[in-house]
N, C-alpha and C. Protein backbone atom coordinates (compact mmCIF):
# COMPACT_ATOMS: atom_id res chain seq x y z
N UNK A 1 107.75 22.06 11.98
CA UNK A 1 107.62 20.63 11.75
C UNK A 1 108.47 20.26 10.55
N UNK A 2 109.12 19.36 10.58
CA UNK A 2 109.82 18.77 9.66
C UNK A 2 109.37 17.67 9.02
N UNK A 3 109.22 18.37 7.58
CA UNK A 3 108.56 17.19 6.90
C UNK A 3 109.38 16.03 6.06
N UNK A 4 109.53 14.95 6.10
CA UNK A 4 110.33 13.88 5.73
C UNK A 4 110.10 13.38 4.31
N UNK A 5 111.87 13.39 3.44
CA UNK A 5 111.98 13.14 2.60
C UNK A 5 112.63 11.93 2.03
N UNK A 6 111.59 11.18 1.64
CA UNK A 6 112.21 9.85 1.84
C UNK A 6 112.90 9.08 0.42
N UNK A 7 112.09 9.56 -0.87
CA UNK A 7 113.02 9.13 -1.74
C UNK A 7 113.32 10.22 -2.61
N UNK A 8 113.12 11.55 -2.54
CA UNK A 8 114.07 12.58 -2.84
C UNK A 8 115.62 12.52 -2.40
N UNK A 9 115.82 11.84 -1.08
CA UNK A 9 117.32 12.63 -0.55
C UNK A 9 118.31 10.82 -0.36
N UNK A 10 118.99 10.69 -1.11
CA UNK A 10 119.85 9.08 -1.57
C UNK A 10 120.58 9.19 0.09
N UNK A 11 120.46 9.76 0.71
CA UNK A 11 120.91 9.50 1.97
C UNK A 11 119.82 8.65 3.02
N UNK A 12 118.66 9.12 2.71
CA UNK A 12 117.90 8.44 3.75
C UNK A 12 117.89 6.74 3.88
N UNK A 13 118.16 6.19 4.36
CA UNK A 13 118.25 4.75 3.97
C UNK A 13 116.96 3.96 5.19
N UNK A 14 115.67 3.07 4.51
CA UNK A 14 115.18 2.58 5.55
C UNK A 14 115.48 1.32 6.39
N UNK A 15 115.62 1.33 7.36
CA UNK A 15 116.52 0.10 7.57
C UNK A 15 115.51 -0.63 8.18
N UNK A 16 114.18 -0.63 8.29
CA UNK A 16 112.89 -1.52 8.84
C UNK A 16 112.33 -1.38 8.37
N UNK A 17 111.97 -2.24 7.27
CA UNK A 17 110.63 -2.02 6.51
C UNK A 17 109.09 -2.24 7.12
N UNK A 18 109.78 -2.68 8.15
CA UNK A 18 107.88 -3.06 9.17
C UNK A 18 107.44 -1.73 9.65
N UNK A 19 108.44 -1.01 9.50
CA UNK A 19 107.61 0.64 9.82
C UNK A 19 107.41 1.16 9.00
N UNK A 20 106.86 0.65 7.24
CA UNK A 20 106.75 1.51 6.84
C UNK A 20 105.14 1.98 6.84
N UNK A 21 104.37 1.60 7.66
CA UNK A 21 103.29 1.96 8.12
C UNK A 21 103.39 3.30 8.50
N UNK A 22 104.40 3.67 9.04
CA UNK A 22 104.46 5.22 9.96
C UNK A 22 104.54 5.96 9.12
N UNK A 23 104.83 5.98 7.41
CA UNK A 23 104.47 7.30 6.88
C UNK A 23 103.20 7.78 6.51
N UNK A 24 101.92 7.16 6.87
CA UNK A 24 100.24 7.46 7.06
C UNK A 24 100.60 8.34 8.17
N UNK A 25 101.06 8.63 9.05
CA UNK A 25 101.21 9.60 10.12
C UNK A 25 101.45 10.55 9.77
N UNK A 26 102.57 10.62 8.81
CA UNK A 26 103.21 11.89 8.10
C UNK A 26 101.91 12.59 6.88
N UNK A 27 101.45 11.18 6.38
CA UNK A 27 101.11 11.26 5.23
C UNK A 27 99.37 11.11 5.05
N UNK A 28 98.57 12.31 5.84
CA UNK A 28 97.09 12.18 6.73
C UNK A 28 96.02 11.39 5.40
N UNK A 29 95.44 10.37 5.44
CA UNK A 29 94.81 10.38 4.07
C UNK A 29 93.17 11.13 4.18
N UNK A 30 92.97 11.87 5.50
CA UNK A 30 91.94 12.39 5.76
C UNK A 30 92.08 13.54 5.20
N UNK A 31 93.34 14.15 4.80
CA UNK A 31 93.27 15.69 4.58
C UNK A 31 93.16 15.65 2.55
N UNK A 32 94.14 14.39 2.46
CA UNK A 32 93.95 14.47 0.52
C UNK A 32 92.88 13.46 -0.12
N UNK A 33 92.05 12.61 0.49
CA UNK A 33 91.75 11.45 0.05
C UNK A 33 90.30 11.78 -0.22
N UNK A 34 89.25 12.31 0.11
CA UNK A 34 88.40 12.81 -0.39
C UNK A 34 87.90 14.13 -1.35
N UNK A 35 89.36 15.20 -1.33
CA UNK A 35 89.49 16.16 -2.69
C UNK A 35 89.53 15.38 -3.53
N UNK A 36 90.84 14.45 -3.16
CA UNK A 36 91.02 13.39 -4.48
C UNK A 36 90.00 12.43 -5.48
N UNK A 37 88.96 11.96 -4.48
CA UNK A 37 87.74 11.30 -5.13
C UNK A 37 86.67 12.40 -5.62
N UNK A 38 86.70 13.27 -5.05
CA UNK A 38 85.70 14.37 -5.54
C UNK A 38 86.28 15.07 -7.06
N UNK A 39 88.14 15.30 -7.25
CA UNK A 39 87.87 15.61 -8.50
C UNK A 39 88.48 14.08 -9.55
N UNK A 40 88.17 13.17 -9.22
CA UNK A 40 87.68 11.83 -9.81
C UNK A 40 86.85 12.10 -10.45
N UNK A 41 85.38 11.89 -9.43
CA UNK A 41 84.12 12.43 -9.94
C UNK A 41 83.88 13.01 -10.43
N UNK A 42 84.34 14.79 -11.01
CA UNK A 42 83.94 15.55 -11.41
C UNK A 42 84.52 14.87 -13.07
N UNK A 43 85.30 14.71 -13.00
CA UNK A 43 86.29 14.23 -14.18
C UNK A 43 85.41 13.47 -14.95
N UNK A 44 85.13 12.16 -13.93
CA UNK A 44 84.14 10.91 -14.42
C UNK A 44 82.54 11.23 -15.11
N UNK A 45 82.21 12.19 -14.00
CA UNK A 45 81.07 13.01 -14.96
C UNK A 45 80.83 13.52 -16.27
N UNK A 46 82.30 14.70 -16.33
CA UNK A 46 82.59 15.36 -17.59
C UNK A 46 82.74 14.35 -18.87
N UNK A 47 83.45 13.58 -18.65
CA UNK A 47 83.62 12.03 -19.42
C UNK A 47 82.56 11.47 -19.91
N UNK A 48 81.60 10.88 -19.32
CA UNK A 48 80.54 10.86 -18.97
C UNK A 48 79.44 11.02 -19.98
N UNK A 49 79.18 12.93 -19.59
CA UNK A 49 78.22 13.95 -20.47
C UNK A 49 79.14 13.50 -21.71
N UNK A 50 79.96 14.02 -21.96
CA UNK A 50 80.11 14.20 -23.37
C UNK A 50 80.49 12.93 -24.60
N UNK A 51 80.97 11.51 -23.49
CA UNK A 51 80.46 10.31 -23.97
C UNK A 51 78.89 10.09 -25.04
N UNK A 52 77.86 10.27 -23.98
CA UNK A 52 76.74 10.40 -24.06
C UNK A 52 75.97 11.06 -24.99
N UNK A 53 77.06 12.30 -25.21
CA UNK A 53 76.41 13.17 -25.81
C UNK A 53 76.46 13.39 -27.43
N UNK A 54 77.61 11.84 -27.85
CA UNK A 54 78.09 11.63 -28.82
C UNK A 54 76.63 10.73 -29.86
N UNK A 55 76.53 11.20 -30.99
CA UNK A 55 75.78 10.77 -31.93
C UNK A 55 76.25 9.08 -32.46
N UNK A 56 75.02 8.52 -31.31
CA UNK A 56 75.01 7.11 -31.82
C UNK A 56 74.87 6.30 -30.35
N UNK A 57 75.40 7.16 -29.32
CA UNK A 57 74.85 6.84 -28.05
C UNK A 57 74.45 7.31 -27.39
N UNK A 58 74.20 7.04 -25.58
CA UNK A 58 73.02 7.37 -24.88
C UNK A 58 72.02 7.09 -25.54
N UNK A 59 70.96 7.78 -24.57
CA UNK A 59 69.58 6.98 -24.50
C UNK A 59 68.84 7.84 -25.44
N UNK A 60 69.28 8.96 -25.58
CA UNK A 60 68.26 9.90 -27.04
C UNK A 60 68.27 9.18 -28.29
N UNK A 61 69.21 8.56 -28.31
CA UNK A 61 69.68 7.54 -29.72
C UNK A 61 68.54 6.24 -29.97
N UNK A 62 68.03 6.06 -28.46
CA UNK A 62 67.43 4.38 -28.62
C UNK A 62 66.13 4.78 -29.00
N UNK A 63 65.29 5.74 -28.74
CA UNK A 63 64.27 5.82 -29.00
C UNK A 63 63.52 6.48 -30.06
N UNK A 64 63.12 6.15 -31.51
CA UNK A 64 62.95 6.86 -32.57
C UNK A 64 61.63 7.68 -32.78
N UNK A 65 61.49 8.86 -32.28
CA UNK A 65 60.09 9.11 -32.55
C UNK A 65 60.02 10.18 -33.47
N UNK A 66 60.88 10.14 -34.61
CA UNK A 66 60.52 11.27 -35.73
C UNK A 66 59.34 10.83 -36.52
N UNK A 67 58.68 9.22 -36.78
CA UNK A 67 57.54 9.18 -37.25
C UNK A 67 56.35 9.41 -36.45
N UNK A 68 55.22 9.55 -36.93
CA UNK A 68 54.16 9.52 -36.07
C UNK A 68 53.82 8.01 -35.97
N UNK A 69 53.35 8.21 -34.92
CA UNK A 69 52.38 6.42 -34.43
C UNK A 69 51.36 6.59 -35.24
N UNK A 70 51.01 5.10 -35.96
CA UNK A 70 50.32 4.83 -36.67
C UNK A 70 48.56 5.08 -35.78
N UNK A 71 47.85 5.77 -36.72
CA UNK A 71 46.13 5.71 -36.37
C UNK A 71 45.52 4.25 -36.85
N UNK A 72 44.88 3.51 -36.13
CA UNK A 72 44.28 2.28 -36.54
C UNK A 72 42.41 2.23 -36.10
N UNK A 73 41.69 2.28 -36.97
CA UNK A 73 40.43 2.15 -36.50
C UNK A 73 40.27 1.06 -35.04
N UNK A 74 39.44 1.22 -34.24
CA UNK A 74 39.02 -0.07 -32.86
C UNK A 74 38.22 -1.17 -33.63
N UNK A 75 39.02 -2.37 -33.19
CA UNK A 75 38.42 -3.19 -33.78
C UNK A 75 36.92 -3.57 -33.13
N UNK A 76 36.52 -4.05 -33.78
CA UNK A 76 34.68 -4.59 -34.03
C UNK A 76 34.45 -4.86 -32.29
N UNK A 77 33.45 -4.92 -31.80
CA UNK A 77 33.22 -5.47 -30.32
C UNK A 77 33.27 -6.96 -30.88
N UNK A 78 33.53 -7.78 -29.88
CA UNK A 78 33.07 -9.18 -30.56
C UNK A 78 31.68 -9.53 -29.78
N UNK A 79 31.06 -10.39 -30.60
CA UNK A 79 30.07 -11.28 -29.30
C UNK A 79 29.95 -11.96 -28.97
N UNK A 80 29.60 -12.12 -27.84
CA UNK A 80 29.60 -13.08 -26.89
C UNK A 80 28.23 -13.82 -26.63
N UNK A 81 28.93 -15.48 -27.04
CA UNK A 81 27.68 -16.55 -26.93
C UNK A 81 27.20 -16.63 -25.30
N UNK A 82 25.72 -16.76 -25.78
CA UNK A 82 25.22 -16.45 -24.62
C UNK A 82 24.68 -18.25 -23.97
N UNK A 83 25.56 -18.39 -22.70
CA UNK A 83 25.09 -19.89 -22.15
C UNK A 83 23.91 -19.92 -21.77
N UNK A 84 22.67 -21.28 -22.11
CA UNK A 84 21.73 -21.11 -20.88
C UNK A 84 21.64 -22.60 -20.15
């Protein structure tokens, strides 16, 4: 199979640009187009974690619990007037 070189070789000249649809034939996006998003993702992840993992963000940052919660006695029952 001969695979086509189209702006490597100053000879090829296209002389219809309405075909240039036909290099998806040559050019399968079933065989590169989902490696391609998968190492996106992996990338976007890595990015990501170690974004996150930076002192001052993510979500470990928002929540402060090095003090203890305050102990407060229950307040009084109240009472209740009685209708007759």
């Amino acid at each position: 199979m001969k695979v086509p070189v189209l702006m490597a070789d100053p000879n090829v000249v296209i002389e219809h640009p309405e075909d240039d649809w036909k290099i998806w034939t040559v050019i399968n996006p079933a065989v590169w187009m989902m490696p391609w998003f998968i190492v996106l993702m992996v990338q976007m992840w890595m990015i990501h974690t170690y974004a996150l993992a930076l002192p001052g963000y993510g979500f470990k940052d928002s929540v402060r619990v090095a003090e203890p919660v305050a102990m407060v006695a229950p307040a009084p029952e109240a009472k209740v007037a009685q209708v007759q």
